[in-house]
N, C-alpha and C. Protein backbone atom coordinates (compact mmCIF):
# COMPACT_ATOMS: atom_id res chain seq x y z
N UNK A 1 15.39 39.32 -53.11
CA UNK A 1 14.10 38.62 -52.99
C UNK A 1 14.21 37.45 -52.02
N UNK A 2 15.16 36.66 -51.95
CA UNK A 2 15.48 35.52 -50.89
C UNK A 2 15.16 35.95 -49.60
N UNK A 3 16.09 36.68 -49.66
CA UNK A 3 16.43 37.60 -48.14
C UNK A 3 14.37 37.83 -47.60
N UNK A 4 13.71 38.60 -48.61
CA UNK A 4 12.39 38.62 -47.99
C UNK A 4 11.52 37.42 -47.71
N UNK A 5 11.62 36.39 -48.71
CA UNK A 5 11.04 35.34 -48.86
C UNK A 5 11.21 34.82 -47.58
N UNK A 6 12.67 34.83 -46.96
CA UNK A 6 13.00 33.94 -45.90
C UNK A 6 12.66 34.55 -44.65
N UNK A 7 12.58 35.65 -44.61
CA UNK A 7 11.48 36.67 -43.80
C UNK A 7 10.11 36.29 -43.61
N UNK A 8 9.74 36.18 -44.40
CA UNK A 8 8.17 36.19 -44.94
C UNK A 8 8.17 34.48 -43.92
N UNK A 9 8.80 33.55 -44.43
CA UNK A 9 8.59 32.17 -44.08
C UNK A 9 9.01 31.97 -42.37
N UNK A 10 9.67 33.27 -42.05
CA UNK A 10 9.69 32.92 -40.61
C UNK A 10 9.09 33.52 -39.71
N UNK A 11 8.24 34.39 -40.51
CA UNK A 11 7.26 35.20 -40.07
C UNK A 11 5.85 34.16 -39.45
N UNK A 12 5.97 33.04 -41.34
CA UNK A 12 4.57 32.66 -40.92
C UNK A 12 4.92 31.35 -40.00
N UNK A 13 6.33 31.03 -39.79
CA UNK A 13 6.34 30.17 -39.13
C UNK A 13 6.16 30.31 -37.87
N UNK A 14 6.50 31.35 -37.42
CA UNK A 14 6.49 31.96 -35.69
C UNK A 14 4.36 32.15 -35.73
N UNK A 15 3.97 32.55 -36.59
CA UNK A 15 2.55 32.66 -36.56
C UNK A 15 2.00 31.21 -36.00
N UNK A 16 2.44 30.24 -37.08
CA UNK A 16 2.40 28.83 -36.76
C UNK A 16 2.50 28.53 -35.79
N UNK A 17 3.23 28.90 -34.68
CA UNK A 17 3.79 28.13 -33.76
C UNK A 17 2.75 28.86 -32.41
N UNK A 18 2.58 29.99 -32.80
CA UNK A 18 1.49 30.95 -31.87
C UNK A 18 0.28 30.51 -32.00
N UNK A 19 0.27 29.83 -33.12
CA UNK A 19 -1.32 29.60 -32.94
C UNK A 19 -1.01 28.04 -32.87
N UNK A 20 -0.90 27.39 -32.63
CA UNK A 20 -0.49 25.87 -31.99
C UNK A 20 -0.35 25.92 -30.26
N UNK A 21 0.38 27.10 -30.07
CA UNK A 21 0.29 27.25 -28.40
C UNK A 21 -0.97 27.55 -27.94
N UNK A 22 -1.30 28.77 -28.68
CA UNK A 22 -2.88 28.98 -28.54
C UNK A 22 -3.84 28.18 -28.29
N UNK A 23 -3.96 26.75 -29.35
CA UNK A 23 -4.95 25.82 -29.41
C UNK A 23 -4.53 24.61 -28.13
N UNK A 24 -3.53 24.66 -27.85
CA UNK A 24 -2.86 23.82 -26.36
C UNK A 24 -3.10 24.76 -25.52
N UNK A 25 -3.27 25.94 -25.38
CA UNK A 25 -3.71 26.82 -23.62
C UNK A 25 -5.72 26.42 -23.86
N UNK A 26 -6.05 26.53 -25.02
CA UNK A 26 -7.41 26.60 -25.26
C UNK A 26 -7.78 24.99 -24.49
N UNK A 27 -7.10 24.40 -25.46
CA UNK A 27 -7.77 22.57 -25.06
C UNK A 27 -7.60 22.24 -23.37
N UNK A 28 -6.38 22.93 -22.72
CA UNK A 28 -6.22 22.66 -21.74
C UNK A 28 -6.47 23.73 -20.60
N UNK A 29 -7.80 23.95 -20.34
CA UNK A 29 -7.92 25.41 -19.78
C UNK A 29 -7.83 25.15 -18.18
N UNK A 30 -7.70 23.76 -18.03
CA UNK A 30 -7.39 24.21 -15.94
C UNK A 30 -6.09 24.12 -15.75
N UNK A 31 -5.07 24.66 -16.70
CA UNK A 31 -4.04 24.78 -16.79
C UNK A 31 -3.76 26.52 -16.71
């Protein structure tokens, strides 16, 4: 169960981090 959990949490962390880049290409669009 760890083993998935810690899956699961770096799953949603990489999500996290995609949608944080996302909202920095968005805010900064003459970039």
């Amino acid at each position: 169960m760890t083993a998935i959990n810690s899956i699961a949490s770096t799953v949603f962390v990489a999500i996290d981090i995609s949608k944080h880049r996302h909202e920095v290409l968005i805010s900064i669009p003459g970039k």
